[in-house]
C-alpha atoms as a PDB file:
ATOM      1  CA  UNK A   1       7.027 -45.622 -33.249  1.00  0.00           C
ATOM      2  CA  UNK A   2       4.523 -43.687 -31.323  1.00  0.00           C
ATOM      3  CA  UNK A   3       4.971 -44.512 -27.859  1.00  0.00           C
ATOM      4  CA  UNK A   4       9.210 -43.310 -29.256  1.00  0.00           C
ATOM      5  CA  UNK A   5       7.397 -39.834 -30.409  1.00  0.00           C
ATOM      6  CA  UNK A   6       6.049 -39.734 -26.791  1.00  0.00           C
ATOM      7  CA  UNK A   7       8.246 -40.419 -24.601  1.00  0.00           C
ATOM      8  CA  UNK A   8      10.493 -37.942 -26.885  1.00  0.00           C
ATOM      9  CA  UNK A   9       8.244 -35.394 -26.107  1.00  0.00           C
ATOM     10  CA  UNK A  10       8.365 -36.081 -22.685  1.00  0.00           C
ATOM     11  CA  UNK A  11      11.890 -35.702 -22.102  1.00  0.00           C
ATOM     12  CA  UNK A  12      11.890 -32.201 -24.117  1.00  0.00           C
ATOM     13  CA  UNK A  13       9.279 -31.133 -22.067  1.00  0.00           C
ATOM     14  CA  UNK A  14      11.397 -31.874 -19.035  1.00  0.00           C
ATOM     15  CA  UNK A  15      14.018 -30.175 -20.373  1.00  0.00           C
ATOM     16  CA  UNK A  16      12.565 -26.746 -21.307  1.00  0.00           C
ATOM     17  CA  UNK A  17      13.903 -24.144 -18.828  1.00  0.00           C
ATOM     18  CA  UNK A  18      10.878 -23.231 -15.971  1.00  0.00           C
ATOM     19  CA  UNK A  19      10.609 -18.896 -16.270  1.00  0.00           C
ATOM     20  CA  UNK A  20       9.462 -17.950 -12.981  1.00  0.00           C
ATOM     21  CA  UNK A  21       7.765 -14.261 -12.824  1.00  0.00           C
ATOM     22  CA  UNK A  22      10.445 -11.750 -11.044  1.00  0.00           C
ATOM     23  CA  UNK A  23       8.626 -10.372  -7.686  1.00  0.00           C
ATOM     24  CA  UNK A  24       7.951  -6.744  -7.695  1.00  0.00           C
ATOM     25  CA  UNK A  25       6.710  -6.007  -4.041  1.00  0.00           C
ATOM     26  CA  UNK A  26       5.082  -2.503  -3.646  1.00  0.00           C
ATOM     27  CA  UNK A  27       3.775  -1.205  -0.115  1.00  0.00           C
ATOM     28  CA  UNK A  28       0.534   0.774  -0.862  1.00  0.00           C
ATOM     29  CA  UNK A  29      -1.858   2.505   0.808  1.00  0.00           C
ATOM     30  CA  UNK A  30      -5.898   0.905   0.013  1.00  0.00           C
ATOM     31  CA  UNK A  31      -7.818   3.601  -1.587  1.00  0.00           C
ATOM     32  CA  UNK A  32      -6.893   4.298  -4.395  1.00  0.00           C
ATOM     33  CA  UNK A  33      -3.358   3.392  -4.636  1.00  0.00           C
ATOM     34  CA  UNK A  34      -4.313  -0.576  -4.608  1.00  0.00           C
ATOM     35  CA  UNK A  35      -6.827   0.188  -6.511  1.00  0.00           C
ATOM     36  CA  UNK A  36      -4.607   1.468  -9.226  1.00  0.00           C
ATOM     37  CA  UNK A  37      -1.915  -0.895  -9.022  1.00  0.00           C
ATOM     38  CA  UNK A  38      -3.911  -4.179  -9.639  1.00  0.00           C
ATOM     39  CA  UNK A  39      -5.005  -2.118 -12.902  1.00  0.00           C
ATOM     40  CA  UNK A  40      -1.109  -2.303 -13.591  1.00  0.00           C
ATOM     41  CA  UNK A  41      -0.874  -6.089 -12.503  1.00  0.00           C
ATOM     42  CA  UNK A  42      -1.526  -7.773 -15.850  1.00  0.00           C
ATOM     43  CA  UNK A  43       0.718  -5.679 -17.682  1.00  0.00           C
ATOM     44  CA  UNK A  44       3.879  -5.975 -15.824  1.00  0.00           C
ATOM     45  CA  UNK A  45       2.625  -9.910 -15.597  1.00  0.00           C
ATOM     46  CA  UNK A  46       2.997  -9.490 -19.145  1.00  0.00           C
ATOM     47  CA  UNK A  47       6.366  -8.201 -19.137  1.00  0.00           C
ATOM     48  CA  UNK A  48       7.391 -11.406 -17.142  1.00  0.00           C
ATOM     49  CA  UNK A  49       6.608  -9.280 -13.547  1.00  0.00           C
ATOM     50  CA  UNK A  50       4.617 -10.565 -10.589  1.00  0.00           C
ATOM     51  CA  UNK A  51       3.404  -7.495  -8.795  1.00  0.00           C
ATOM     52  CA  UNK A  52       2.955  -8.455  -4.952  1.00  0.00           C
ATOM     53  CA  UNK A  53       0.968  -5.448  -3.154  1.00  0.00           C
ATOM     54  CA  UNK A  54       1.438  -5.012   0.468  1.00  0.00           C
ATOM     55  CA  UNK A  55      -0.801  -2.793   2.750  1.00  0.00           C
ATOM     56  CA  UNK A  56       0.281   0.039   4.780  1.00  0.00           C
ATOM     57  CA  UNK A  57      -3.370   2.163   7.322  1.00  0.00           C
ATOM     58  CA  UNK A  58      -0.410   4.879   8.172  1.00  0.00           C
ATOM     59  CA  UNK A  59       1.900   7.267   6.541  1.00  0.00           C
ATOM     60  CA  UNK A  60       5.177   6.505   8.503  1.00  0.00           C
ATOM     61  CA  UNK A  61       6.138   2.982   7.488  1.00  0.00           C
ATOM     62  CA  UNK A  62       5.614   2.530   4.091  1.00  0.00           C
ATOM     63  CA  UNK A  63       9.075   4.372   3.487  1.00  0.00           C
ATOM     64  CA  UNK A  64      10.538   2.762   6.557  1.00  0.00           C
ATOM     65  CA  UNK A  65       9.915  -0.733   4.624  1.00  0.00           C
ATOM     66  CA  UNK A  66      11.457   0.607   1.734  1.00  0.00           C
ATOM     67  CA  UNK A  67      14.595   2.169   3.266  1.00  0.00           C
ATOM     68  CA  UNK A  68      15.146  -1.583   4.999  1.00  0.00           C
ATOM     69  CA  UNK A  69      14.963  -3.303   1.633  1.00  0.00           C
ATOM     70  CA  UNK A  70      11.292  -4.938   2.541  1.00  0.00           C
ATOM     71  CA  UNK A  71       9.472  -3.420  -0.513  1.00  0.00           C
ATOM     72  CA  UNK A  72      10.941  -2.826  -3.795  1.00  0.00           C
ATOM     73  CA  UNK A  73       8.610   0.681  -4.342  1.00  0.00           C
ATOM     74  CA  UNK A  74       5.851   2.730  -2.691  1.00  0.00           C
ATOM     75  CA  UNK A  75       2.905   4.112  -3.239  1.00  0.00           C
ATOM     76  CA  UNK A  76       1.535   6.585  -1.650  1.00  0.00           C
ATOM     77  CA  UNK A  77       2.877  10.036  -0.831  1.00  0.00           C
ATOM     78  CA  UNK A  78       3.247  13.108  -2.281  1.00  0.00           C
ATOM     79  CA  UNK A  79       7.070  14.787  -3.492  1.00  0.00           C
ATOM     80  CA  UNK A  80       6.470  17.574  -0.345  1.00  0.00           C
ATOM     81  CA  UNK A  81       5.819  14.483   2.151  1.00  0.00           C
ATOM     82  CA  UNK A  82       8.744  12.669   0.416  1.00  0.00           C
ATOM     83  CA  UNK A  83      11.222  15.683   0.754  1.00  0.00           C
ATOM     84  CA  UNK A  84      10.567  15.749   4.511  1.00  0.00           C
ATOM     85  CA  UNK A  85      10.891  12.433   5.334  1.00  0.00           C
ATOM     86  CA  UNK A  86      14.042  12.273   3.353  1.00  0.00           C
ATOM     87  CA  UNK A  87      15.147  14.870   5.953  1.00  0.00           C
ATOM     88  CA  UNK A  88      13.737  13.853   8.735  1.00  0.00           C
ATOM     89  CA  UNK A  89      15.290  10.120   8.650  1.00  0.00           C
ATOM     90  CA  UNK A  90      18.398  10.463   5.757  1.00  0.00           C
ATOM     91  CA  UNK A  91      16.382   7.513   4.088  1.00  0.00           C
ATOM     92  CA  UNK A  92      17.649   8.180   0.197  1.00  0.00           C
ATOM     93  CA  UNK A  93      14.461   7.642  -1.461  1.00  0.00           C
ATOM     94  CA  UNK A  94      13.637   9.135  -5.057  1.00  0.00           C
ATOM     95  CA  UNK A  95      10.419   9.330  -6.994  1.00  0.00           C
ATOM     96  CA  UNK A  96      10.323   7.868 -10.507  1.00  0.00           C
ATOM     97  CA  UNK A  97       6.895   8.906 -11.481  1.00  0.00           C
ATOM     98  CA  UNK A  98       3.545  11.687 -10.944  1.00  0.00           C
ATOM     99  CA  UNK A  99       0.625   8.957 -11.275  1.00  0.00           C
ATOM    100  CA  UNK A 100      -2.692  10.645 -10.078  1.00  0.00           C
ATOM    101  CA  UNK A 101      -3.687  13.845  -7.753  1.00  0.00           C
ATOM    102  CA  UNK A 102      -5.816  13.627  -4.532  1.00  0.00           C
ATOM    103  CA  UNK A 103      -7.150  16.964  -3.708  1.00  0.00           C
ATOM    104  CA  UNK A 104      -7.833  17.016   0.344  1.00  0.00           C
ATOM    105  CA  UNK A 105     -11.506  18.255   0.596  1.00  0.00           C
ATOM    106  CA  UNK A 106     -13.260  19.743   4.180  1.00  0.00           C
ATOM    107  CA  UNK A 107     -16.119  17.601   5.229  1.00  0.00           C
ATOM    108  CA  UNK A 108     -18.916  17.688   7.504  1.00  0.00           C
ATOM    109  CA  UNK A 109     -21.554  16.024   9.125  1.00  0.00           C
ATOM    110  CA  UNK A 110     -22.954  19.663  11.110  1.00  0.00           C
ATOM    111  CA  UNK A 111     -23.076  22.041   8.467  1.00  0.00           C
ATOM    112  CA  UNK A 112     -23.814  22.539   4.545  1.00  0.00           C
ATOM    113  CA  UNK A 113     -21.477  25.324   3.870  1.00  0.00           C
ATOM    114  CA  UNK A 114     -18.300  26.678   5.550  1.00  0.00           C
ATOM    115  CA  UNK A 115     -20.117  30.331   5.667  1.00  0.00           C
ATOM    116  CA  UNK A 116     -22.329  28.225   8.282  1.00  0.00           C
ATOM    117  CA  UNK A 117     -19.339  28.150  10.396  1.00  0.00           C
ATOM    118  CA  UNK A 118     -19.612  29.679  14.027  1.00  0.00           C
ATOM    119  CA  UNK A 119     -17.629  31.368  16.785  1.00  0.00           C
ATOM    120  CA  UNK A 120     -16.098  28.467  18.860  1.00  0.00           C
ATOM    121  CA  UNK A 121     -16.483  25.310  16.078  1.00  0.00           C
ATOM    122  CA  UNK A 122     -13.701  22.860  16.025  1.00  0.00           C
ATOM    123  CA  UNK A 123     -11.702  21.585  12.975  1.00  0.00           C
ATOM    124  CA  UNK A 124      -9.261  19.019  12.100  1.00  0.00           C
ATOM    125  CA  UNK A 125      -6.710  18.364  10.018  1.00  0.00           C
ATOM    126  CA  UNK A 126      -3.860  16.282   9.156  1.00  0.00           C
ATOM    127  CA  UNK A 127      -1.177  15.747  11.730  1.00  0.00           C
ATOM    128  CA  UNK A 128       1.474  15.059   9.213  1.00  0.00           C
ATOM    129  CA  UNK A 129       3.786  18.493   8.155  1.00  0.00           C
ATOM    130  CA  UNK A 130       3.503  18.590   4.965  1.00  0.00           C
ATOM    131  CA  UNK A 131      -0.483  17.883   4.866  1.00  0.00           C
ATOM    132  CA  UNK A 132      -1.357  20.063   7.812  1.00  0.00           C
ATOM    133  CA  UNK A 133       0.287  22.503   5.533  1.00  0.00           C
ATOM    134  CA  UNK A 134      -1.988  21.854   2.565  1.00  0.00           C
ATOM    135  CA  UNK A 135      -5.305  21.408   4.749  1.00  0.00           C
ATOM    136  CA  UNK A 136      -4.428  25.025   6.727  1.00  0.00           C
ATOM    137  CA  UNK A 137      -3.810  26.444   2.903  1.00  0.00           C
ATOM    138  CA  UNK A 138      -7.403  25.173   1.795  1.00  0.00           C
ATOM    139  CA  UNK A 139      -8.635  26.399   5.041  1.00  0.00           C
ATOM    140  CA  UNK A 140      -7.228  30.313   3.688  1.00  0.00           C
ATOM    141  CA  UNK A 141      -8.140  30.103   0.321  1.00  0.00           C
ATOM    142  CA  UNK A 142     -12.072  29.215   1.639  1.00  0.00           C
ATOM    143  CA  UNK A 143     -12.021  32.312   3.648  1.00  0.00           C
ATOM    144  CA  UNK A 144     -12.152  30.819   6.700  1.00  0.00           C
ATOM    145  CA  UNK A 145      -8.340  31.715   8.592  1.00  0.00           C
ATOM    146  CA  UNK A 146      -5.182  33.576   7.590  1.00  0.00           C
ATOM    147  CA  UNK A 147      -1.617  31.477   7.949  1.00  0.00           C
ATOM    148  CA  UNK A 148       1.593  33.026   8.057  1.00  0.00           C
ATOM    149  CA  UNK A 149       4.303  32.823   4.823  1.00  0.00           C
ATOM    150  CA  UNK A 150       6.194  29.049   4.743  1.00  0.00           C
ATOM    151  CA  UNK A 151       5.756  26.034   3.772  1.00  0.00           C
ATOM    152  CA  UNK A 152       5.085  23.522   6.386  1.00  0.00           C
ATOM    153  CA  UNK A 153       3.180  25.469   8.527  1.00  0.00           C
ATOM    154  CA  UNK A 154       0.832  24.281  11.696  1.00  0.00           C
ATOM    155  CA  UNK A 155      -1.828  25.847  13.397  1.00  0.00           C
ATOM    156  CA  UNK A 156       0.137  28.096  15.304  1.00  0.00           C
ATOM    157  CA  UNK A 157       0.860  29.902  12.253  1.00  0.00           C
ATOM    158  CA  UNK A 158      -2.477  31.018  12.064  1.00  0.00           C
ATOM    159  CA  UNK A 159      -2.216  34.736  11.727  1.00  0.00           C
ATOM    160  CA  UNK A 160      -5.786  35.381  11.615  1.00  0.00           C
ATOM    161  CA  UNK A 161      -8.846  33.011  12.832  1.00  0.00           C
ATOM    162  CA  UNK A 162     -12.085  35.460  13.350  1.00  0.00           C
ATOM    163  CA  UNK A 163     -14.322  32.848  14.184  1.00  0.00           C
ATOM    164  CA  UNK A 164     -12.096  31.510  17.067  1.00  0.00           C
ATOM    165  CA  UNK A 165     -12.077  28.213  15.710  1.00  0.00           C
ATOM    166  CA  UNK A 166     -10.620  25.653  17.910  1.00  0.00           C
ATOM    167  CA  UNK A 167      -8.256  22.895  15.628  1.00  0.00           C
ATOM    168  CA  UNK A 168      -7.674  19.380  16.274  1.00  0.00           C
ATOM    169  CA  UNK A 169      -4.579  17.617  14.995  1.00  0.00           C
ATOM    170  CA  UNK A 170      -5.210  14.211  14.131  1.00  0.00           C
ATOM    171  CA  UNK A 171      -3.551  11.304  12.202  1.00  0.00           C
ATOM    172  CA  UNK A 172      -4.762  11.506   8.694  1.00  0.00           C
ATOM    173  CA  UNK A 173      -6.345   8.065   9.001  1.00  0.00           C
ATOM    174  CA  UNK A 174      -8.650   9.094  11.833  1.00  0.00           C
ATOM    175  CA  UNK A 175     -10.113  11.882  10.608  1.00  0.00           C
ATOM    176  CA  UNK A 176     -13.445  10.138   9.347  1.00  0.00           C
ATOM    177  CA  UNK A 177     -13.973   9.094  12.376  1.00  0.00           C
ATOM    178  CA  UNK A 178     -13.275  12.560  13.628  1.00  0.00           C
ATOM    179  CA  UNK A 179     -16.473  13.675  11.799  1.00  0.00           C
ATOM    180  CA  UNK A 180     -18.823  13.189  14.850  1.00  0.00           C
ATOM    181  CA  UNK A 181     -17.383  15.310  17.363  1.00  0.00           C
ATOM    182  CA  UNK A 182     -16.114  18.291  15.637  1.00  0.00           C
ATOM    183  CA  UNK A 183     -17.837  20.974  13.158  1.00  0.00           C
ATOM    184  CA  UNK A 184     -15.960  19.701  10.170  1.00  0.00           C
ATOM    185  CA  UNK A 185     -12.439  18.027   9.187  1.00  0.00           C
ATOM    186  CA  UNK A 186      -9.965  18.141   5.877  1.00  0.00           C
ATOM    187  CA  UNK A 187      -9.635  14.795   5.086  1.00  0.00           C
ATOM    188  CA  UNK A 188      -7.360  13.264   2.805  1.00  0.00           C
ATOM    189  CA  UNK A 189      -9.407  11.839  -0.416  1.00  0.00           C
ATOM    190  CA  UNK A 190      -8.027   8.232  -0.073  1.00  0.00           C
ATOM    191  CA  UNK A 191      -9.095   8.259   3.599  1.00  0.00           C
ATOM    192  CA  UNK A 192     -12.498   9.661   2.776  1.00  0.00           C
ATOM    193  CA  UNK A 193     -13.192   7.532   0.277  1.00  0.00           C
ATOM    194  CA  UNK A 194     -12.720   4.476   2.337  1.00  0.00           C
ATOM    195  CA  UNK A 195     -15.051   6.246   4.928  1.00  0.00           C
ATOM    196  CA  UNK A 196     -17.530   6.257   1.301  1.00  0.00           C
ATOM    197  CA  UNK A 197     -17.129  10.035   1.077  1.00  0.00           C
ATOM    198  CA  UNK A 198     -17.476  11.483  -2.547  1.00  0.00           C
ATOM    199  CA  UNK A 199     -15.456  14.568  -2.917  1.00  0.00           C
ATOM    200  CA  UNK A 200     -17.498  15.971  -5.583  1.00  0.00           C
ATOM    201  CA  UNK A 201     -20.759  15.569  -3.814  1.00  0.00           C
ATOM    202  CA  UNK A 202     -19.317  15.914  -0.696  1.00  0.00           C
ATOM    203  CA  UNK A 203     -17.063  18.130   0.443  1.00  0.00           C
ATOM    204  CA  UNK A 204     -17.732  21.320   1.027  1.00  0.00           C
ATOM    205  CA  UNK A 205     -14.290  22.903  -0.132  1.00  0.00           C
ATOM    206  CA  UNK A 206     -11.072  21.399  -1.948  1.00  0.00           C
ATOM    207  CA  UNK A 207      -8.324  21.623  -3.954  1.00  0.00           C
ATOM    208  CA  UNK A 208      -8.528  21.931  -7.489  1.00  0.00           C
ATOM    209  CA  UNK A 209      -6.849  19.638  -9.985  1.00  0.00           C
ATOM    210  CA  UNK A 210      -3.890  21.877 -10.457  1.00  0.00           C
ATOM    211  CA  UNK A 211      -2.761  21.127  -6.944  1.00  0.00           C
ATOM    212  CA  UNK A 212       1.157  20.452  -6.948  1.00  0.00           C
ATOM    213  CA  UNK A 213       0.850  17.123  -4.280  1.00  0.00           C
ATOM    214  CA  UNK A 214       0.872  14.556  -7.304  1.00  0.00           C
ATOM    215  CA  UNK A 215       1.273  11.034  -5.720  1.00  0.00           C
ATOM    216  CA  UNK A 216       4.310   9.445  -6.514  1.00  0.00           C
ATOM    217  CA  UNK A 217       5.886   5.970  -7.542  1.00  0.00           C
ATOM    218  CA  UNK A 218       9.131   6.055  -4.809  1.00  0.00           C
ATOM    219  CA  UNK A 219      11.903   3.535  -5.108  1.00  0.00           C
ATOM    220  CA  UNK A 220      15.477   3.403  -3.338  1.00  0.00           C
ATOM    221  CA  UNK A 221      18.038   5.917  -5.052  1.00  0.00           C
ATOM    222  CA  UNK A 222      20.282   2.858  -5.925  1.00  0.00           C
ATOM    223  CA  UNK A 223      17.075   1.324  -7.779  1.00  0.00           C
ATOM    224  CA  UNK A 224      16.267   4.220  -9.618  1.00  0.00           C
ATOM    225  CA  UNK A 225      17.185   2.756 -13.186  1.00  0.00           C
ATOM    226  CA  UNK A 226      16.620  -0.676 -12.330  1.00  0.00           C
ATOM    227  CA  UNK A 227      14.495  -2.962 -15.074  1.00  0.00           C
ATOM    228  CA  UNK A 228      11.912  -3.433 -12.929  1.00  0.00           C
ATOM    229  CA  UNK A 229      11.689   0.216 -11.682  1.00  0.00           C
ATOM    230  CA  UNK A 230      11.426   1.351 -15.427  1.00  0.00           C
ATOM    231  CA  UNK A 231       8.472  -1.710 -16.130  1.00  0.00           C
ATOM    232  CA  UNK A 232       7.062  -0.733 -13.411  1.00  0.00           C
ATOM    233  CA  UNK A 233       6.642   3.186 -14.430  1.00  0.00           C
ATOM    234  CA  UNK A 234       5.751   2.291 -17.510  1.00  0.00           C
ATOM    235  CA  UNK A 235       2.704   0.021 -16.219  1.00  0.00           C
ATOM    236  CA  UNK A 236       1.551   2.357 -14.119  1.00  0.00           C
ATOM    237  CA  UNK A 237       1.608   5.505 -16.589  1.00  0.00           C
ATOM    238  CA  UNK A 238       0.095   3.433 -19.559  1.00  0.00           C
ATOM    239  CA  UNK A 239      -3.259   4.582 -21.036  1.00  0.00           C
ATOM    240  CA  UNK A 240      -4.891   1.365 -19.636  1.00  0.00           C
ATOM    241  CA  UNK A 241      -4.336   3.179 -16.010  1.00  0.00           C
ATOM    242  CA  UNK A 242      -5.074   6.336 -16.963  1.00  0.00           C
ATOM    243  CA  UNK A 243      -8.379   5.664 -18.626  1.00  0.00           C
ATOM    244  CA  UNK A 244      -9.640   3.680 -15.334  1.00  0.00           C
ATOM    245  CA  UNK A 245      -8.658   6.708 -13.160  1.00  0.00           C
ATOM    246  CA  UNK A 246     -10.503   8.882 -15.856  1.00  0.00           C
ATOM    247  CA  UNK A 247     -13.262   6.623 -15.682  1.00  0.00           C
ATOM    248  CA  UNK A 248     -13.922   5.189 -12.556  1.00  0.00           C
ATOM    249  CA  UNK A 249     -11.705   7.911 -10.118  1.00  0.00           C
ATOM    250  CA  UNK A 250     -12.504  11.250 -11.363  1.00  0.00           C
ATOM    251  CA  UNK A 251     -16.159  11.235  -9.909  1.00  0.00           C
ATOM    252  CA  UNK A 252     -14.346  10.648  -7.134  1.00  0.00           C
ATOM    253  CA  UNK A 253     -12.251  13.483  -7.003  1.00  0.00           C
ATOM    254  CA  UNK A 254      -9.097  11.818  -7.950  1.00  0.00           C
ATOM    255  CA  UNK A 255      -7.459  12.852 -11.455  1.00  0.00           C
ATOM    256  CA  UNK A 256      -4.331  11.567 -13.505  1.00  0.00           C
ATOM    257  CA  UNK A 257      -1.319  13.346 -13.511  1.00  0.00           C
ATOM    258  CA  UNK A 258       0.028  11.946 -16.464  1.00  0.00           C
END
C-alpha cells in the first residue's frame, strides 16, 4: 500500500504544469540605474517576473536596442533626452514612469570654488543636446557665463563668458577622466559616481532636487499597457525602492521622484 501511495505521488508530481518566470529584459546604465533595478528584482520575481538587466557605458544604444525589439524597457534617460531622440531617429518610444533625479554637479580636481576660476581655464561638459543644455544652464545660474534663450543650447550660445573660458565637449562617459587636464567639468551624477565622486561633498555647484530631468522607465509605444510594463512600474515605484534611494542614494546626490 505504500510503495501504491508513492508511486501515486510520483506520477502527480509529473503531471503538475512547470511555471516558468516571464523574461523582462531591461538595458540600463550601471550607476545607479542597476543599482535600483536589482532592488526591484525580487518583487517582480514575486509577481512571476524574471528581470534580466543588460548594460549599456553610452547614451545612444540603449534606445536603439529597444526600438529593434532587443530589450523590453530602458533605463536611463531623462523625458528632454527622450523627446530628442524620438526626433532625431522616429523611434516611438514612451515613458511609463519618473523613478529618481540625478542633478549634474561641476567638479574639480584644480580649484575649491568656481569664484577661483581664471581668465583662460577650460571646462567640459556633456556632448549630448539635451545635457549640454542642462550643464551650460548650471554653468549661468553659478555665475560663471550667460547663454542665449532655448532649450538645447551649445556653447556657441554663450552670450556672455568674462573669464574667456575655453569649453570642451565630451561624451558624458569621459568626463571623469576629463578631470586631469581641464580646470573643472559638469559631470553627470551616475558617471561621477562610478568615478567615486560624492555630489554632496564634492561638487562644487549643482542642480537642486527640483530639477525637471527625472529619469525615466521607457518602453515601446505598442508596449505601453502591457502586463509586464505595468509590473514592472509598479516594482520600481514601490516604497521598497524608494526607501533604498532615500537611504543609500540621497548622500549621493540622487533623490526619488516618486
Amino acid at each position: 500500500m505504500c510503495r501504491f501511495f508513492v508511486a501515486l505521488l510520483a506520477v502527480l508530481t509529473l503531471a503538475l504544469p512547470c511555471f516558468a518566470a516571464e523574461d523582462i529584459v531591461v538595458g540600463v546604465t550601471p550607476f545607479p540605474h542597476k543599482d535600483i533595478l536589482l532592488k526591484a528584482k525580487p518583487l517582480l520575481a514575486a509577481k512571476g517576473y524574471n528581470l534580466v538587466l543588460k548594460e549599456f557605458t553610452d547614451y545612444v544604444q540603449p534606445n536603439m536596442a529597444l526600438a529593434s525589439k532587443q530589450l523590453f524597457a530602458n533605463f536611463f534617460q531623462h523625458q528632454p533626452y527622450l523627446d530628442n531622440m524620438n526626433k532625431e531617429k522616429d523611434l516611438g518610444l514612451v515613458s511609463v514612469a519618473k523613478v529618481h533625479i540625478e542633478p549634474l554637479g561641476v567638479y574639480s580636481k584644480k580649484i575649491q570654488r568656481l569664484n577661483d576660476l581664471k581668465k583662460g581655464d577650460s571646462i567640459s561638459v556633456p556632448n549630448d543636446p539635451t545635457n549640454e543644455a542642462r550643464a551650460l544652464r548650471l554653468l549661468e545660474m553659478s555665475g560663471v557665463i550667460a547663454v542665449k534663450p532655448g532649450a538645447l543650447v551649445t556653447v556657441a550660445d554663450i552670450s556672455k563668458n568674462p573669464l574667456s573660458l575655453k569649453f570642451h565637449e565630451l561624451e558624458a562617459a569621459q568626463l571623469p577622466r576629463a578631470l586631469d587636464d581641464v580646470t573643472c567639468a559638469v559631470i553627470n551624477t551616475n558617471f561621477a559616481g562610478e568615478a567615486g565622486l560624492v555630489p554632496s561633498r564634492d561638487a562644487l555647484s549643482m542642480e537642486g532636487s527640483e530639477s525637471p530631468y527625472a529619469n525615466i522607465i521607457v518602453v515601446r509605444a505598442a508596449d505601453k499597457d502591457d502586463p509586464k510594463t505595468k509590473a514592472l512600474v509598479t516594482a520600481v515605484q514601490s516604497a521598497e525602492v524608494k526607501a533604498y534611494i532615500q537611504q543609500e542614494l540621497e548622500p549621493r546626490g540622487i533623490v526619488p521622484a516618486f
